[in-house]
Protein backbone atom coordinates (compact mmCIF):
# COMPACT_ATOMS: atom_id res chain seq x y z
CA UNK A 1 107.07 76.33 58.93
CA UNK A 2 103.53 77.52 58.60
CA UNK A 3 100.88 74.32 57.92
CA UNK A 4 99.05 73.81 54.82
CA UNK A 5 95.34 75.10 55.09
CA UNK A 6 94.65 71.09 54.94
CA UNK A 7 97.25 71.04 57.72
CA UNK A 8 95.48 73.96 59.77
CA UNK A 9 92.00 71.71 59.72
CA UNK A 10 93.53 68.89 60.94
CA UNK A 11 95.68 70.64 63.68
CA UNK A 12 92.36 72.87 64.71
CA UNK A 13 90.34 69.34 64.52
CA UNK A 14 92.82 67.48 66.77
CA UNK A 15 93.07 70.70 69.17
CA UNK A 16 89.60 70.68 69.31
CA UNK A 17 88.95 66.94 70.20
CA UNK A 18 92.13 66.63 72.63
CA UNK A 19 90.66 69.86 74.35
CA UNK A 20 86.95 68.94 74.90
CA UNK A 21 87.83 65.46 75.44
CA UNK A 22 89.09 67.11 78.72
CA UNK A 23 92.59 65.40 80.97
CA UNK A 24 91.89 61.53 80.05
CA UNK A 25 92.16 62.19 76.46
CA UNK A 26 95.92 60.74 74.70
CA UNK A 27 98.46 63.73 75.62
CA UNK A 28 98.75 65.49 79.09
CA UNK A 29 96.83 68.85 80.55
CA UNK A 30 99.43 70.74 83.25
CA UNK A 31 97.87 73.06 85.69
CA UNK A 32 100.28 75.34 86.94
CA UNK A 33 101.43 76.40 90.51
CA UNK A 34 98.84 79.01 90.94
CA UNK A 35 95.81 77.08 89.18
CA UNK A 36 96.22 74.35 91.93
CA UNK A 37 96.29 77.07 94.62
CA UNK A 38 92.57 77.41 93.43
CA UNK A 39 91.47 74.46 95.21
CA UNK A 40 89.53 71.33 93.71
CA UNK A 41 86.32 72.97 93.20
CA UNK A 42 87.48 75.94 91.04
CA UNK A 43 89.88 73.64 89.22
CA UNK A 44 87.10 71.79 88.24
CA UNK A 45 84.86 74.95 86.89
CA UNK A 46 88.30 75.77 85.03
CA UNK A 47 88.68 72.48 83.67
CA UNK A 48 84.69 72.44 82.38
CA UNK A 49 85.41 76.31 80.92
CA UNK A 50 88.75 75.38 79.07
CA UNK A 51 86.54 71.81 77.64
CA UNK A 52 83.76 74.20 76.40
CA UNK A 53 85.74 77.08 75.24
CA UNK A 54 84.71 78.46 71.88
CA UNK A 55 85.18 81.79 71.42
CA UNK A 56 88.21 81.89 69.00
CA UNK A 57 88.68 85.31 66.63
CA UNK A 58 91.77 86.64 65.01
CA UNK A 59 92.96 88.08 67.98
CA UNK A 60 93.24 84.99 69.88
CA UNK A 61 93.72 82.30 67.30
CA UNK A 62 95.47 83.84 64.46
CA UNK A 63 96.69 80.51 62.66
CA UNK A 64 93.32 79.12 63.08
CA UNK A 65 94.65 76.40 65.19
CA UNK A 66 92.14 76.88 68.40
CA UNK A 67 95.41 76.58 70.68
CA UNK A 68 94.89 79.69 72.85
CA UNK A 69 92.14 80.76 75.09
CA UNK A 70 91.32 83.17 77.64
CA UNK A 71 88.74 83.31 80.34
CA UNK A 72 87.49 84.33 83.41
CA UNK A 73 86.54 82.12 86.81
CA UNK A 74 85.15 83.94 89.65
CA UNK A 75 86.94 87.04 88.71
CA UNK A 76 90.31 84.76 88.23
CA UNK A 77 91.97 85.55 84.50
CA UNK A 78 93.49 82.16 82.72
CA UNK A 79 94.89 81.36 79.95
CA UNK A 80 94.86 77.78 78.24
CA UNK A 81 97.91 76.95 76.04
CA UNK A 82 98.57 73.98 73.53
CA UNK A 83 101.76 73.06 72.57
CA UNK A 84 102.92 69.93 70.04
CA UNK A 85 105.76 68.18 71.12
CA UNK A 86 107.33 64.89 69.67
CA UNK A 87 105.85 61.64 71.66
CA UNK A 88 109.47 61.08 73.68
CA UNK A 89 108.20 64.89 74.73
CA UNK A 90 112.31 66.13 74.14
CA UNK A 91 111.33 68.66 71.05
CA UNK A 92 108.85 69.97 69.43
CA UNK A 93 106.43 68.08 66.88
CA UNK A 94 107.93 68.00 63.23
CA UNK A 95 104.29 67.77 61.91
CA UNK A 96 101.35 68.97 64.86
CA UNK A 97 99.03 67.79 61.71
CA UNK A 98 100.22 64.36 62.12
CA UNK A 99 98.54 62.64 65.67
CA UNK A 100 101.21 59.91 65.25
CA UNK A 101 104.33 61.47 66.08
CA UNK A 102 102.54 64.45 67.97
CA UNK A 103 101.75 64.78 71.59
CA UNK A 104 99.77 67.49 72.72
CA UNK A 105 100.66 69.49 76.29
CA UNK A 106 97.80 71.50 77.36
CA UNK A 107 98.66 73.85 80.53
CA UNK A 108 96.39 75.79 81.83
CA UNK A 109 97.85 79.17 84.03
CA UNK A 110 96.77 82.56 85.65
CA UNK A 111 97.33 85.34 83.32
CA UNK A 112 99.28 86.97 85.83
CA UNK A 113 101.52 83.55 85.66
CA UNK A 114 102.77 84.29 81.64
């Protein structure tokens, strides 16, 4: 089902705030097997890149939901990914518009990892 324009805004808005509010805002950022590899000090110039990421267009955010991203670090390609799950995290979200039954997973990968 494809979200009300009303619905896009609000998903884009609470994309936006859960993803520049960085890993201690509500819902959970996963770094994957090969993002750890980088050691602490990249992770940390990945986790400041995917927190100030702004460069959505139609080819990377279609829906206008700013849940996509992709960026270099040191010559490293990654990819940020949001997905909207229900809060028991067992299915997806009925309504990613809605923050009260929505919890937002935000994994961060190498390209070459998707």
């Amino acid at each position: 089902m494809t979200p009300s324009p009303l619905g896009q805004a609000l998903i884009r808005d609470l994309n936006d705030s859960f993803r520049a509010d960085g890993p201690k805002a509500a819902g959970q950022w996963m770094l994957t097997r090969g993002v750890r590899a980088l050691g602490e000090d990249l992770i940390a110039c990945v986790v400041a890149k995917v927190r100030a990421f702004d460069r959505f267009d139609e080819d990377n955010d279609p829906h206008g939901e700013h849940d996509f991203g992709a960026f270099e670090v040191c010559g490293q390609a990654l990819f940020w990914k949001i997905d909207y799950y229900d809060v028991d995290l067992e299915n997806g979200s009925e309504d990613p518009a809605n923050a009260a039954i929505t919890a937002r997973i935000l994994t961060i990968m190498l390209a070459e990892e998707y």
